[in-house]
PDB file of N, CA and C in Angstrom:
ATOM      1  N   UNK A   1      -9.120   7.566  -9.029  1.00  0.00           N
ATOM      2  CA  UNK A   1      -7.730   7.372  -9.326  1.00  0.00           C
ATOM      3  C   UNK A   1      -7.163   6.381  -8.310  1.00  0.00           C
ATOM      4  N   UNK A   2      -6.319   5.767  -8.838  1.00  0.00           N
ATOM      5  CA  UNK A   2      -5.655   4.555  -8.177  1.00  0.00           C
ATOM      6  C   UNK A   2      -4.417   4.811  -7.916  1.00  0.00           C
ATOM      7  N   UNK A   3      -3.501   4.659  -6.755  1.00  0.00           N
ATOM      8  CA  UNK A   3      -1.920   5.200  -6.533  1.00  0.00           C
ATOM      9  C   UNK A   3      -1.673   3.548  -5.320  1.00  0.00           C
ATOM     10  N   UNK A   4      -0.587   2.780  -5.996  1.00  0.00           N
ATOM     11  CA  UNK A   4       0.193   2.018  -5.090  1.00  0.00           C
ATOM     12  C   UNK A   4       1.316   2.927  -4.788  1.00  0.00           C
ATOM     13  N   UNK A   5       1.805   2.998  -3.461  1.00  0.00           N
ATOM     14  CA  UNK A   5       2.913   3.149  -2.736  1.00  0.00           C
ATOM     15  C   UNK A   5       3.707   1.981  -1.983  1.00  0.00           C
ATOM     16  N   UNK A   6       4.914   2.001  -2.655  1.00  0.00           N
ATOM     17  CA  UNK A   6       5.961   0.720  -1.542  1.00  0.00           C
ATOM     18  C   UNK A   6       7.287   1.346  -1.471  1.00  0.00           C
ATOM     19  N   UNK A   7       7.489   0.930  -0.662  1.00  0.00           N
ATOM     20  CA  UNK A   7       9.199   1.160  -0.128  1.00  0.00           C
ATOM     21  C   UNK A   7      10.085   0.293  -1.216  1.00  0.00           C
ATOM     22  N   UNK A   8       9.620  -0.089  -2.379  1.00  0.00           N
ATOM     23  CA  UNK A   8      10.845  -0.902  -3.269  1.00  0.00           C
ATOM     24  C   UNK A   8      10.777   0.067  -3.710  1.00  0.00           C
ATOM     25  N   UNK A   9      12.081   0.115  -4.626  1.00  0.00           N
ATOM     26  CA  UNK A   9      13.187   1.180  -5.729  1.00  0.00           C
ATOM     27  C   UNK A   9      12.299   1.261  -6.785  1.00  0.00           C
ATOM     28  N   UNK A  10      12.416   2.272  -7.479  1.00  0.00           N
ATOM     29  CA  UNK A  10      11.507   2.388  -8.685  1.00  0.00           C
ATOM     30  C   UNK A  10      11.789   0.975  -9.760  1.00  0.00           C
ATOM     31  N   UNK A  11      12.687   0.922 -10.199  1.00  0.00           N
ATOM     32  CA  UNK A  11      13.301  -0.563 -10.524  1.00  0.00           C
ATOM     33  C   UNK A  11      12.104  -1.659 -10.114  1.00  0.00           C
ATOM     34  N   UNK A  12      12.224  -2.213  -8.907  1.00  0.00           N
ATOM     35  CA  UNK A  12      11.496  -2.978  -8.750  1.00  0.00           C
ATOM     36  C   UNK A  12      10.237  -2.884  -8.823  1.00  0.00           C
ATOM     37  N   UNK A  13       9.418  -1.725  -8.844  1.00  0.00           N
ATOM     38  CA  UNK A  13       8.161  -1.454  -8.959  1.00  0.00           C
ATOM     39  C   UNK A  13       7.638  -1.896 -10.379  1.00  0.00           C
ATOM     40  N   UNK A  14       8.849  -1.347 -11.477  1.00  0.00           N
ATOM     41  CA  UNK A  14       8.620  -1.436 -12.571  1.00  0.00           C
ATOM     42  C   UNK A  14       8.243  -3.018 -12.962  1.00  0.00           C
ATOM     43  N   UNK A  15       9.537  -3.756 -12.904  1.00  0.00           N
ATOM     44  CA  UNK A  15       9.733  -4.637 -13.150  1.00  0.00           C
ATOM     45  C   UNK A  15       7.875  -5.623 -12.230  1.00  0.00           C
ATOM     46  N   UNK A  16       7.514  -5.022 -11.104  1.00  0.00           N
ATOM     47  CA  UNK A  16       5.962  -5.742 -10.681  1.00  0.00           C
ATOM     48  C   UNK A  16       4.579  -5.147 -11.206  1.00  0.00           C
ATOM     49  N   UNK A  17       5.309  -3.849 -11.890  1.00  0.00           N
ATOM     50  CA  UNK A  17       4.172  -3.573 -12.469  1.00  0.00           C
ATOM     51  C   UNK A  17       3.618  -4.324 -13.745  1.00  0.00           C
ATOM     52  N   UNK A  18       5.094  -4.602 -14.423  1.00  0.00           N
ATOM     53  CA  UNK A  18       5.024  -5.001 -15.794  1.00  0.00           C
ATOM     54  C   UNK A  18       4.236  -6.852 -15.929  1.00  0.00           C
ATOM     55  N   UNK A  19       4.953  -7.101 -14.611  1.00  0.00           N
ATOM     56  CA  UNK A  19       4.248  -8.403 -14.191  1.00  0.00           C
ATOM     57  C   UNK A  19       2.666  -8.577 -14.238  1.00  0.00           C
ATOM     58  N   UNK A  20       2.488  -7.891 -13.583  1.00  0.00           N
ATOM     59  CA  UNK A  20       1.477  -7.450 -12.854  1.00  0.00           C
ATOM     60  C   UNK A  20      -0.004  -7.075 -13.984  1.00  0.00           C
ATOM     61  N   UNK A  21       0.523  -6.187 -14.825  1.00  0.00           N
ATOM     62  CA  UNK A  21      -0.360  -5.669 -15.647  1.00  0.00           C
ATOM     63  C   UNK A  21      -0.994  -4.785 -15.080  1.00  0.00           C
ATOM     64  N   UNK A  22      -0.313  -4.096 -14.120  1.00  0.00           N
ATOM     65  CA  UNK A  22      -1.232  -3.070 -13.582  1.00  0.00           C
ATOM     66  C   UNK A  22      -1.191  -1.362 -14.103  1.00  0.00           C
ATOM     67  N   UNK A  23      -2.409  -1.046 -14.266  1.00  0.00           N
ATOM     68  CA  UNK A  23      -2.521   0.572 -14.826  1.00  0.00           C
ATOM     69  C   UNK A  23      -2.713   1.415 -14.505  1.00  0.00           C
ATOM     70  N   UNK A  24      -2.267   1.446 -13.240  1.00  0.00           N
ATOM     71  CA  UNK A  24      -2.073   2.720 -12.323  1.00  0.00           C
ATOM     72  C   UNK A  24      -0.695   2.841 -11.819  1.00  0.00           C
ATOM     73  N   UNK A  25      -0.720   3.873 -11.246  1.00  0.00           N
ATOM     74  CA  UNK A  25       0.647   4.630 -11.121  1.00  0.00           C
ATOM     75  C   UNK A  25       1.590   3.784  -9.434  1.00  0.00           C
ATOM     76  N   UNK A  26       2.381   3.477  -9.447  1.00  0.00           N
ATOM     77  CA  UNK A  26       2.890   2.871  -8.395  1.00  0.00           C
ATOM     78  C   UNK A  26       4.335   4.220  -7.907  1.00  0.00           C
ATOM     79  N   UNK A  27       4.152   4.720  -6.761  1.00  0.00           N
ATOM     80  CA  UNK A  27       5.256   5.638  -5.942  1.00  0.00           C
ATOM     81  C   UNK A  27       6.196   5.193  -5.007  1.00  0.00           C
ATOM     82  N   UNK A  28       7.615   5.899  -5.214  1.00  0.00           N
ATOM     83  CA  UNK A  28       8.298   5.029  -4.193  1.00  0.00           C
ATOM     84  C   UNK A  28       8.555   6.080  -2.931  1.00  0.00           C
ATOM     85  N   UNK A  29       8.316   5.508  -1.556  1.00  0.00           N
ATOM     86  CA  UNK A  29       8.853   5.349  -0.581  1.00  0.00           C
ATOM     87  C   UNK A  29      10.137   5.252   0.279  1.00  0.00           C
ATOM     88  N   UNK A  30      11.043   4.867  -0.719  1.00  0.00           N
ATOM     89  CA  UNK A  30      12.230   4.470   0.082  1.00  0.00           C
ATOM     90  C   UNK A  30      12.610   4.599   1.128  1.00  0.00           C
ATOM     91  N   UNK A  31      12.302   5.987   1.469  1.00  0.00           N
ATOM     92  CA  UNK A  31      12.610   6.755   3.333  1.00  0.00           C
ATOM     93  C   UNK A  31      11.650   6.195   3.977  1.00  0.00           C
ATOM     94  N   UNK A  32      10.448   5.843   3.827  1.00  0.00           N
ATOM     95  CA  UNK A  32       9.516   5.878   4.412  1.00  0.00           C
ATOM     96  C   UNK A  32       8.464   6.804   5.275  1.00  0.00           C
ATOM     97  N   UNK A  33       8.521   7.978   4.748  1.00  0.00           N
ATOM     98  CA  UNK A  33       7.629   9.217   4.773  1.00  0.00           C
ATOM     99  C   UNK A  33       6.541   8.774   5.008  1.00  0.00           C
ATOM    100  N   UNK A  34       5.935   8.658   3.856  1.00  0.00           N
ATOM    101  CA  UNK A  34       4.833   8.546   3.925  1.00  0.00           C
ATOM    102  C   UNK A  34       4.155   7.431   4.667  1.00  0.00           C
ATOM    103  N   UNK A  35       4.720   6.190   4.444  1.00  0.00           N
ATOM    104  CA  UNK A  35       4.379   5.054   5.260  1.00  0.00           C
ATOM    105  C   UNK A  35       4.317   5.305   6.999  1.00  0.00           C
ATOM    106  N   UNK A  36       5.182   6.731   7.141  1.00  0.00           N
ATOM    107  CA  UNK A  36       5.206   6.829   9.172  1.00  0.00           C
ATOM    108  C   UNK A  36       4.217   8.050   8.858  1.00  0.00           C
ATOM    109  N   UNK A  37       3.878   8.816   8.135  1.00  0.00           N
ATOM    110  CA  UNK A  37       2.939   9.564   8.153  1.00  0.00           C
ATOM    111  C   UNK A  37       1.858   9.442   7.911  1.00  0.00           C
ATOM    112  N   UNK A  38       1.091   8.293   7.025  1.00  0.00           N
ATOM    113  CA  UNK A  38      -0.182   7.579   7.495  1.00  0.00           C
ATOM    114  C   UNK A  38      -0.336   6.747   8.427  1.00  0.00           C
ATOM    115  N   UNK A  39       0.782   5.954   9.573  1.00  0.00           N
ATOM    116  CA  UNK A  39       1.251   5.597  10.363  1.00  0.00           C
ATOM    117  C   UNK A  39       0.891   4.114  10.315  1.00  0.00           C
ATOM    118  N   UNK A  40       1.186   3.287   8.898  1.00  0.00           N
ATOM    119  CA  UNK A  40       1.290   2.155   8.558  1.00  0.00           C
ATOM    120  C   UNK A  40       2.938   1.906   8.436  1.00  0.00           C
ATOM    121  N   UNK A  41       4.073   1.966   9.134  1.00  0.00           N
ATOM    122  CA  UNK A  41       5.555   1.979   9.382  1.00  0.00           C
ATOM    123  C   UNK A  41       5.666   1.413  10.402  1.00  0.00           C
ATOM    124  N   UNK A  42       5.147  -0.212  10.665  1.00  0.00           N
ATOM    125  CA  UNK A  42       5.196  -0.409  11.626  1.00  0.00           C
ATOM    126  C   UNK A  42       6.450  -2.053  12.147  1.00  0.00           C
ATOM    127  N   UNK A  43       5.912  -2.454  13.768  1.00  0.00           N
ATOM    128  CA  UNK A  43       7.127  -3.262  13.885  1.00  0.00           C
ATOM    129  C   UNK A  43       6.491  -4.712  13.758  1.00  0.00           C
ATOM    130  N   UNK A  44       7.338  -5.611  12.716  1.00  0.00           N
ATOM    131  CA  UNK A  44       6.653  -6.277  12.352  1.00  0.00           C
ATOM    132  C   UNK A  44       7.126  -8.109  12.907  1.00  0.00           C
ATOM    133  N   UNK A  45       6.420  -9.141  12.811  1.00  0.00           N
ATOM    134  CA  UNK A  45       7.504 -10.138  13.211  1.00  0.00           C
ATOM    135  C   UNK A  45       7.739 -11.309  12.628  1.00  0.00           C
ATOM    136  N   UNK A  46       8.636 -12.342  12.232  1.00  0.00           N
ATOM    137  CA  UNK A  46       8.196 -13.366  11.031  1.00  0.00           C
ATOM    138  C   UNK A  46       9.221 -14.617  11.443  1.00  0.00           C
ATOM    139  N   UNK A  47       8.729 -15.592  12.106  1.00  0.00           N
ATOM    140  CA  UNK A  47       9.998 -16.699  12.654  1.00  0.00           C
ATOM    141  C   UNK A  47      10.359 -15.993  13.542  1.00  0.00           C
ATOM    142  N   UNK A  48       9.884 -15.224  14.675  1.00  0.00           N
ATOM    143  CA  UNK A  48      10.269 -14.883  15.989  1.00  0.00           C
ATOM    144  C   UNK A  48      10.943 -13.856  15.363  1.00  0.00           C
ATOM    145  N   UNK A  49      11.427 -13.039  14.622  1.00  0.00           N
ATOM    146  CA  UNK A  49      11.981 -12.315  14.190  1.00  0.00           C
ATOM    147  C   UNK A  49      11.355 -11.187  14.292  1.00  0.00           C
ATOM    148  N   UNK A  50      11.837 -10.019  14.722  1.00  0.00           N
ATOM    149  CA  UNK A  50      11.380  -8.708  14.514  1.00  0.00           C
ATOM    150  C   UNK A  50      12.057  -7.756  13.459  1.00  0.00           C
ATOM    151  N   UNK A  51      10.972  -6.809  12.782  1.00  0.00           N
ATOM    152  CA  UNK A  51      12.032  -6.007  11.977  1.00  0.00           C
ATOM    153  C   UNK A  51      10.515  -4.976  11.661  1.00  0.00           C
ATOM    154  N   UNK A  52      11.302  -3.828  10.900  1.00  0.00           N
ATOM    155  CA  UNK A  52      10.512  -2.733  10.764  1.00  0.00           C
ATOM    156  C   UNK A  52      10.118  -2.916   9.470  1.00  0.00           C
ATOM    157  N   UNK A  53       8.509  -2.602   8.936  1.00  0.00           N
ATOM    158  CA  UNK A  53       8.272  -2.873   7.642  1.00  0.00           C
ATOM    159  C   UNK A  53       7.336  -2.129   7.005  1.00  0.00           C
ATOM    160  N   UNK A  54       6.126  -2.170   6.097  1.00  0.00           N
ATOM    161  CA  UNK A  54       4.796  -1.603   5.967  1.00  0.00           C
ATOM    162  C   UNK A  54       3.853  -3.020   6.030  1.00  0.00           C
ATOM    163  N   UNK A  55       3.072  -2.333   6.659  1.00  0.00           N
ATOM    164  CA  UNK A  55       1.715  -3.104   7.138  1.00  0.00           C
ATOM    165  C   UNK A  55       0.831  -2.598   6.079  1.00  0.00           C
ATOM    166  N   UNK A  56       0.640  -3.704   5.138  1.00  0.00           N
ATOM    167  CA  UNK A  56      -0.265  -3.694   3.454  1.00  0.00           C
ATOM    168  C   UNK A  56      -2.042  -2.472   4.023  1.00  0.00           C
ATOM    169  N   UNK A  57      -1.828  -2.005   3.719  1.00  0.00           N
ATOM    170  CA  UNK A  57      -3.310  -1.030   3.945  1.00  0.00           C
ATOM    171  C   UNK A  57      -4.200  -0.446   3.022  1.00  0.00           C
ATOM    172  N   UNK A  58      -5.044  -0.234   2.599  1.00  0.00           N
ATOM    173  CA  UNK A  58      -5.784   0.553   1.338  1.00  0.00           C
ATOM    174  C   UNK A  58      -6.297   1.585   2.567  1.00  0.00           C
ATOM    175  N   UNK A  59      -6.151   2.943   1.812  1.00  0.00           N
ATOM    176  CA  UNK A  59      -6.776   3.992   1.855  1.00  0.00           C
ATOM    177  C   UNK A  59      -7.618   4.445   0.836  1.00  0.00           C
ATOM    178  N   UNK A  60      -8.745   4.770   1.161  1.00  0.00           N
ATOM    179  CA  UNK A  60     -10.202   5.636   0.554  1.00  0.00           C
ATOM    180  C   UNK A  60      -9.890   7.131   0.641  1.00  0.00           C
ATOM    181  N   UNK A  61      -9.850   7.966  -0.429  1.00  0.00           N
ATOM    182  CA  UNK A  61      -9.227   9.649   0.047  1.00  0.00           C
ATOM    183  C   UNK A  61     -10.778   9.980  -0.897  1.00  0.00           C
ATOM    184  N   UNK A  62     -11.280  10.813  -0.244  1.00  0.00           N
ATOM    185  CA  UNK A  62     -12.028  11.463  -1.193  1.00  0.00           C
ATOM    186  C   UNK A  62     -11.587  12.561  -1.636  1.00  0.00           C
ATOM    187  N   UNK A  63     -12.541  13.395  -2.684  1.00  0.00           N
ATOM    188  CA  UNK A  63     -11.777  14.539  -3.887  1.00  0.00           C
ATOM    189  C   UNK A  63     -11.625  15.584  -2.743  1.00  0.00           C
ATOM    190  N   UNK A  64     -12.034  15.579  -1.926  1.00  0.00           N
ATOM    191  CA  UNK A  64     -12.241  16.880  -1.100  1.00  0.00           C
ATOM    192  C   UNK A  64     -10.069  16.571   0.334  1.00  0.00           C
ATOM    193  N   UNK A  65      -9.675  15.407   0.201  1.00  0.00           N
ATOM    194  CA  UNK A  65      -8.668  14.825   0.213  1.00  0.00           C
ATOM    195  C   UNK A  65      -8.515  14.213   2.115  1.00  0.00           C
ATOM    196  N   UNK A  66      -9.608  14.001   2.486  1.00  0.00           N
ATOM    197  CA  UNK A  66      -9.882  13.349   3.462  1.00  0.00           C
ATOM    198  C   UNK A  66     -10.439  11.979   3.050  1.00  0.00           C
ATOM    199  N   UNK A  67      -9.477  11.148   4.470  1.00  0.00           N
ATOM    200  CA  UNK A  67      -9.401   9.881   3.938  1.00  0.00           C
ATOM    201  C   UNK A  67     -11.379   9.547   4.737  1.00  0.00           C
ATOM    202  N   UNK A  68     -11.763   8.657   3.542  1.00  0.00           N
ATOM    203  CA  UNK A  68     -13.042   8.135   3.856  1.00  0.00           C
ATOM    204  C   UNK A  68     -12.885   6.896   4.527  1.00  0.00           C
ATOM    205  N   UNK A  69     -12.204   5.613   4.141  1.00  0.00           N
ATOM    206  CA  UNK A  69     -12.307   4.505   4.491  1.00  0.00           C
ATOM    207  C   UNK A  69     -11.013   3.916   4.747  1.00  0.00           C
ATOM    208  N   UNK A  70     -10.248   3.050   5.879  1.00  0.00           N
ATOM    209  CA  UNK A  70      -9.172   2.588   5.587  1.00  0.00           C
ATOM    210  C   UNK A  70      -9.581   0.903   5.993  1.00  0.00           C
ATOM    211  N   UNK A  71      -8.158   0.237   4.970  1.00  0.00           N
ATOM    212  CA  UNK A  71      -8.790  -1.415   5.042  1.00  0.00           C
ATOM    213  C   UNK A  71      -7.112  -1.743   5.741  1.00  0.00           C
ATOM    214  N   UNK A  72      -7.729  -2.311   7.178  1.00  0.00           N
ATOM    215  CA  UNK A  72      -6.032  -2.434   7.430  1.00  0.00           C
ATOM    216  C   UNK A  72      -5.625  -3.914   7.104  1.00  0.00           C
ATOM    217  N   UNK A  73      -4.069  -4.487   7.239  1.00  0.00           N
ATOM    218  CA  UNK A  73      -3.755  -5.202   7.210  1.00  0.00           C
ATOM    219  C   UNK A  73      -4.506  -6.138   5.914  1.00  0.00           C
ATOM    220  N   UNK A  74      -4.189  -5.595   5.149  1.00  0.00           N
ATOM    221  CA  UNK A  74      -5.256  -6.512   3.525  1.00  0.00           C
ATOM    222  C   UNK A  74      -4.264  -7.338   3.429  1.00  0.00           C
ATOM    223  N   UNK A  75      -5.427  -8.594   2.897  1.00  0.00           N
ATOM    224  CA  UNK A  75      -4.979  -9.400   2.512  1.00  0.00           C
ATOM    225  C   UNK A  75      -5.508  -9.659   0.228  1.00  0.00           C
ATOM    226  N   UNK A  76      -4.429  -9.547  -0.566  1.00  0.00           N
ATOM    227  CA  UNK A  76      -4.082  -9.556  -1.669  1.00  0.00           C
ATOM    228  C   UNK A  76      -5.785 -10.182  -2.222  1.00  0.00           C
ATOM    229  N   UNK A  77      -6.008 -11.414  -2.209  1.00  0.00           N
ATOM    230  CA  UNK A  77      -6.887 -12.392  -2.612  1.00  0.00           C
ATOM    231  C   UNK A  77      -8.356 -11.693  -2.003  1.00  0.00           C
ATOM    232  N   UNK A  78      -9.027 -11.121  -2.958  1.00  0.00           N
ATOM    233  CA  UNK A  78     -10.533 -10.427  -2.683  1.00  0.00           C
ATOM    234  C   UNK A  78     -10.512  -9.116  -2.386  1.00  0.00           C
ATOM    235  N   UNK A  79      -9.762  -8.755  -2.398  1.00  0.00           N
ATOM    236  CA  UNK A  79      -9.264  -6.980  -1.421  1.00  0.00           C
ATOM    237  C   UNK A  79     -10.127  -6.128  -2.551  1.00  0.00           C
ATOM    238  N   UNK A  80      -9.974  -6.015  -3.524  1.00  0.00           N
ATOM    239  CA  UNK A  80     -10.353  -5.551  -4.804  1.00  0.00           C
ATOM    240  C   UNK A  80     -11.964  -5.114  -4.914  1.00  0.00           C
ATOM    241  N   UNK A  81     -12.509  -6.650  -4.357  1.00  0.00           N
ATOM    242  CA  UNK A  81     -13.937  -6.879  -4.570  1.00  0.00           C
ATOM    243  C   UNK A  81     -14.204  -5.598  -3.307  1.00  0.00           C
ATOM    244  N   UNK A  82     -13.941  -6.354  -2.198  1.00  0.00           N
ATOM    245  CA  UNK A  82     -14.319  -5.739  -1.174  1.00  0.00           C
ATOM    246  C   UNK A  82     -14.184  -4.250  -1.431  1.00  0.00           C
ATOM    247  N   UNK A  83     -12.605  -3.423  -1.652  1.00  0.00           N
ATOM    248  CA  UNK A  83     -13.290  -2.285  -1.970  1.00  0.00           C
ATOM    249  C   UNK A  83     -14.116  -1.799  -2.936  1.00  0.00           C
ATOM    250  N   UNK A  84     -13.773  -2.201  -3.650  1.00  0.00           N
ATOM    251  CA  UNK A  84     -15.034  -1.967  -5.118  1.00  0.00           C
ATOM    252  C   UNK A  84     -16.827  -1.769  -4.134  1.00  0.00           C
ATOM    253  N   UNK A  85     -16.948  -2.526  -3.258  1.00  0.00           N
ATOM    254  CA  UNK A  85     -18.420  -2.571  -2.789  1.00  0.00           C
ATOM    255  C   UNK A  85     -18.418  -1.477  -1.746  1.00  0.00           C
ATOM    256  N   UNK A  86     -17.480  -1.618  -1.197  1.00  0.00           N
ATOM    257  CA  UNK A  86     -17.473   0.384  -0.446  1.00  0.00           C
ATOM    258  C   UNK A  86     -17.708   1.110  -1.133  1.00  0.00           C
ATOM    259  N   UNK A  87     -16.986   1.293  -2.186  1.00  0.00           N
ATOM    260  CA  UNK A  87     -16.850   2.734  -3.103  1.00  0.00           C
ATOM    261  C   UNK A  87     -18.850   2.771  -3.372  1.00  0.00           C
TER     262      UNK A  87
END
């Protein structure tokens, strides 16, 4: 099973899912729970700029619900492949 989580509004999820074509389930965040409780809520910086954000991560959970593998800081382009060859 596949689960995206982001801090956008359900709204916007929709509207990237539909883009997207994607067929799995996308959850929102808004508070950021979960993002400080896998402890990807972090401080981030862009043009000297600092601000608080999520740091893009894949988690591996196995059925037993311990995480097996984490991919930090992913980058979009190949991420897919790469986990696909873990699994």
């Amino acid at each position: 099973m596949v689960v995206g989580i982001s801090a956008d509004k359900q709204a916007a999820q929709a509207r990237f899912r539909g883009k997207h074509g994607l067929p799995y389930t996308l959850l929102c965040d808004t508070d950021h729970k979960v993002a400080k409780a896998y402890g990807v809520w972090k401080e981030k910086k862009l043009y000297g700029r600092k601000y608080m954000g999520t740091e893009r991560t894949t988690f591996v959970i196995g059925p037993d619900g311990v995480v097996q593998e984490i991919f930090s800081k992913v980058k979009p382009a190949g991420h897919a492949a790469e986990v696909l060859e873990k699994l």
